[in-house]
N, C-alpha and C. Protein backbone atom coordinates (compact mmCIF):
# COMPACT_ATOMS: atom_id res chain seq x y z
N UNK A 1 0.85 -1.18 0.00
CA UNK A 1 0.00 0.00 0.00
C UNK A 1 0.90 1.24 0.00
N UNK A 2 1.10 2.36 -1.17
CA UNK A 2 1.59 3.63 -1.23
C UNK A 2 1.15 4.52 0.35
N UNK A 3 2.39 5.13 0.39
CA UNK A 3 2.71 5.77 1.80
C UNK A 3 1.57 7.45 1.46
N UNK A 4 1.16 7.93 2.46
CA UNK A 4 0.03 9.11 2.42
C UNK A 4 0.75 10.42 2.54
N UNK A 5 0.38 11.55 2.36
CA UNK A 5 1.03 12.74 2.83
C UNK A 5 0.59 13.02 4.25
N UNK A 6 0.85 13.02 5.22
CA UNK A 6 0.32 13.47 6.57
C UNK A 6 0.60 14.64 6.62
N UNK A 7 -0.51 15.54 7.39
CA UNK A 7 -0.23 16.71 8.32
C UNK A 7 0.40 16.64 9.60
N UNK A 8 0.56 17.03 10.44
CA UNK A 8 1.28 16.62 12.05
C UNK A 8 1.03 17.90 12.69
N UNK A 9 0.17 17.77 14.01
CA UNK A 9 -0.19 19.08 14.42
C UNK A 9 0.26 18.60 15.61
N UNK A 10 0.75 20.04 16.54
CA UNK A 10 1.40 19.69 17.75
C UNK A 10 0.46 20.59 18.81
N UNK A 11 -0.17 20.52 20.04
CA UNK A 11 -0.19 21.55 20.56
C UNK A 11 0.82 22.43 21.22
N UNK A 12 0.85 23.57 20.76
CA UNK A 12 1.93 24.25 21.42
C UNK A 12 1.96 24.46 23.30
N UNK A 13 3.39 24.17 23.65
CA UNK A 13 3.10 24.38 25.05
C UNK A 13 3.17 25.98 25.73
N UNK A 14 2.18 26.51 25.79
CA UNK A 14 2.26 28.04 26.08
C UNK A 14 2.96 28.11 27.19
N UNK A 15 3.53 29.47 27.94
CA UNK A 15 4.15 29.79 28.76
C UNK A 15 3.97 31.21 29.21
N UNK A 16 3.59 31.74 30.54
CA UNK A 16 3.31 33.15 30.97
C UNK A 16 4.15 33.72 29.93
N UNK A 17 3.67 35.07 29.92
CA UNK A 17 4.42 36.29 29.35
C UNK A 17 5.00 35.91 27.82
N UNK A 18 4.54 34.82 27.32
CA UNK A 18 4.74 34.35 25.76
C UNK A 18 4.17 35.65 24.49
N UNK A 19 4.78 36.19 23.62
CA UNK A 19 4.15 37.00 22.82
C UNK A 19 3.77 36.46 21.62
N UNK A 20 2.42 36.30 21.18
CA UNK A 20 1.95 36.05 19.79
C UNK A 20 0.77 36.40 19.22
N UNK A 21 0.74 35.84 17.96
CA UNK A 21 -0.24 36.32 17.00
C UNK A 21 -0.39 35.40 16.04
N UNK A 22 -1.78 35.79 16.41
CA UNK A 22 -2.54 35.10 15.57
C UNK A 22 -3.53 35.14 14.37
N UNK A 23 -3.15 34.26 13.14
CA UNK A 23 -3.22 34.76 11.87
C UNK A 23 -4.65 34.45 11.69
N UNK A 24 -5.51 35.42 11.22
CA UNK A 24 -7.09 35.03 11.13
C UNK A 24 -7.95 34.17 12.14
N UNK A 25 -9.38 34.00 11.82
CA UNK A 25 -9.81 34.07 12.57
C UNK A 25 -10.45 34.89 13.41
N UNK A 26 -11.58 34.83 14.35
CA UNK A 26 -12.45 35.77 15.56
C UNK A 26 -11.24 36.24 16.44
N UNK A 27 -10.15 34.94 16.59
CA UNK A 27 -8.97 35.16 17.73
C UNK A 27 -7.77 36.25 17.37
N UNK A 28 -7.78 36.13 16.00
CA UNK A 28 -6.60 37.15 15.11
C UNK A 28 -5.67 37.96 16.07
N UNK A 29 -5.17 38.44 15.93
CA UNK A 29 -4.26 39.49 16.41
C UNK A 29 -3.44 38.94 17.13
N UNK A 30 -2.87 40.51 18.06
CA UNK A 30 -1.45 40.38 18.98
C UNK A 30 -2.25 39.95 20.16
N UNK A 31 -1.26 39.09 21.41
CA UNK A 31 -1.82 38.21 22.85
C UNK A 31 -0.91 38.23 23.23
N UNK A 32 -0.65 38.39 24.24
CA UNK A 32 0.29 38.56 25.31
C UNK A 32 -0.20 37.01 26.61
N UNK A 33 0.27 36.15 26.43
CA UNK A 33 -0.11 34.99 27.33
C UNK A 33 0.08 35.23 29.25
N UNK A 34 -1.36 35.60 29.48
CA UNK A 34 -1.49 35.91 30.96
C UNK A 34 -0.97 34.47 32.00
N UNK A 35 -1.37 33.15 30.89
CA UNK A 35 -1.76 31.91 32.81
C UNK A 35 -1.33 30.84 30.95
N UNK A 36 -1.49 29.40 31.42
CA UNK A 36 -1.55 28.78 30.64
C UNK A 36 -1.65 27.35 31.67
N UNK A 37 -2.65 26.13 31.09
CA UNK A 37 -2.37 25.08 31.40
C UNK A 37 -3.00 23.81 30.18
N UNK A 38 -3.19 22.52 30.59
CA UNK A 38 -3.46 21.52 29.77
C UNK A 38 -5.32 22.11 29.52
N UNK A 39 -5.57 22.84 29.68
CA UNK A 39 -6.70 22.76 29.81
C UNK A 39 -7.81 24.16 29.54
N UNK A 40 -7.05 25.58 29.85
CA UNK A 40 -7.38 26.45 29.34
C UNK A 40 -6.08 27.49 29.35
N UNK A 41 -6.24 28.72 28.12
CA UNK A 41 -5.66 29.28 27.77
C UNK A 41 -5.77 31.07 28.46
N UNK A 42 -5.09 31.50 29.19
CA UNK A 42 -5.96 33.13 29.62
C UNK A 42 -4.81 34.15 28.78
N UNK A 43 -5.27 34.83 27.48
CA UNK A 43 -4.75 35.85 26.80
C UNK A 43 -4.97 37.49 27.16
N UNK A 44 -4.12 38.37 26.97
CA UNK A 44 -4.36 39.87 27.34
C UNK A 44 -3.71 39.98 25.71
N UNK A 45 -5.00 41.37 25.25
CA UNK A 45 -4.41 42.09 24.26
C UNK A 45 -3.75 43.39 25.00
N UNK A 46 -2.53 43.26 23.85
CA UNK A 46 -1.54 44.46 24.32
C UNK A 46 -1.72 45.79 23.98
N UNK A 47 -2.71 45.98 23.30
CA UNK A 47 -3.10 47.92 23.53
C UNK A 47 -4.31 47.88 23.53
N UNK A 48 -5.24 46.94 23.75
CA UNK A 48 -6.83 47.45 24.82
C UNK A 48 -6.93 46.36 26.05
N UNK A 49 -5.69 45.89 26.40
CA UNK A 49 -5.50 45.71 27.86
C UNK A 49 -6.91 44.25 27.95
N UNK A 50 -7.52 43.77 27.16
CA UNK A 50 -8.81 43.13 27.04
C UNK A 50 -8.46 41.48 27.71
N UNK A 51 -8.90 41.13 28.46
CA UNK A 51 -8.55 39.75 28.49
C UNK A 51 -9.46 38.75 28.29
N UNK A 52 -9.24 37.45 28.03
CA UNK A 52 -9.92 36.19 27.61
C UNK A 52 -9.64 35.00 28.26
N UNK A 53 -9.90 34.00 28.11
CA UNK A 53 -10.12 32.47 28.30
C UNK A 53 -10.68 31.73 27.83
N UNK A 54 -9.50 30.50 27.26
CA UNK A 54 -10.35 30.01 26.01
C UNK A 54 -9.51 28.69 26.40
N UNK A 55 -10.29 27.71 25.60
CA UNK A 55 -10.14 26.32 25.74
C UNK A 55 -8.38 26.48 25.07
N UNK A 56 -7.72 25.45 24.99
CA UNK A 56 -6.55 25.67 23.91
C UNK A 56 -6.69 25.10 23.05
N UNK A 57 -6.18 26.13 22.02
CA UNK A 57 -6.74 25.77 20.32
C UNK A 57 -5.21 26.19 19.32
N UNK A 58 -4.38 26.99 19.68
CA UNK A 58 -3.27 26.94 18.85
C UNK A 58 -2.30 25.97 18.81
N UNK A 59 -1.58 25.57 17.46
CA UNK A 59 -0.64 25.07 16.73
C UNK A 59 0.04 25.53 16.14
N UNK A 60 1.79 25.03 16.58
CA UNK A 60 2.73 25.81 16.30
C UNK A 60 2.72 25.46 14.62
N UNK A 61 3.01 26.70 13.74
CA UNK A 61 3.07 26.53 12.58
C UNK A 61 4.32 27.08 12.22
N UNK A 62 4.53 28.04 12.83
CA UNK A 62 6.02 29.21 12.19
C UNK A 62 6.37 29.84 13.53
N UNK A 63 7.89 30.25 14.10
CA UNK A 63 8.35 31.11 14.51
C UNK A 63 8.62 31.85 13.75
N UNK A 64 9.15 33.51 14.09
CA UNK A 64 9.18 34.44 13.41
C UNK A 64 10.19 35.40 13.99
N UNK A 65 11.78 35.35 13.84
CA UNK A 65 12.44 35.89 15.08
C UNK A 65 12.84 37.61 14.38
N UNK A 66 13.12 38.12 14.87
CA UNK A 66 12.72 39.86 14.60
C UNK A 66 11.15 40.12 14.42
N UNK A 67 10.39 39.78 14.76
CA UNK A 67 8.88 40.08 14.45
C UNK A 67 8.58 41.10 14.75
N UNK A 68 7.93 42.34 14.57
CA UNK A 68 7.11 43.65 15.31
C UNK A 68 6.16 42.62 15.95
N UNK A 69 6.19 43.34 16.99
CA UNK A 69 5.15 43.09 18.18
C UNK A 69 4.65 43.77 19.08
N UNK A 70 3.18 44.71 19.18
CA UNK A 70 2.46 44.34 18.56
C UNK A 70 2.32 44.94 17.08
N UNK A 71 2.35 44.31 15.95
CA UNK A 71 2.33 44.40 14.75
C UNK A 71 0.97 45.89 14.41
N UNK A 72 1.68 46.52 13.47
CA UNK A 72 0.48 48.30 13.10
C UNK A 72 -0.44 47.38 11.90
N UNK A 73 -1.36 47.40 12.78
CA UNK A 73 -2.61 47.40 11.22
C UNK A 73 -2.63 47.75 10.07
């Protein structure tokens, strides 16, 4: 039987004070990682101070080292 192309998704392991962004999506933008565990995610946006909690849903796809952060609209 011919071998398949797989995808491979990892969950990323977040960490306080982690900076990222996120590409599309309701979640989009810059996050500043407040708390993190196996189980839920607590994000702060970095210029309306807004915070959240959300199940965990990101996968590492790309680092990005020199990045602007938070990135100008």
């Amino acid at each position: 039987m011919p071998g398949h192309r797989v995808s491979v998704f990892r969950p990323y392991p977040f960490a306080p004070k982690h900076k990222i962004h996120i590409e599309g999506g309701p979640r989009g933008g810059d996050w500043e990682v407040v708390a993190a565990d196996a189980k839920t995610l607590h994000l702060r946006c970095p210029v309306s101070g807004r915070e959240v909690t959300w199940k965990p849903f990101c996968y590492l796809v790309e680092e990005r080292d020199d990045a602007e952060w938070p990135a100008r609209e």
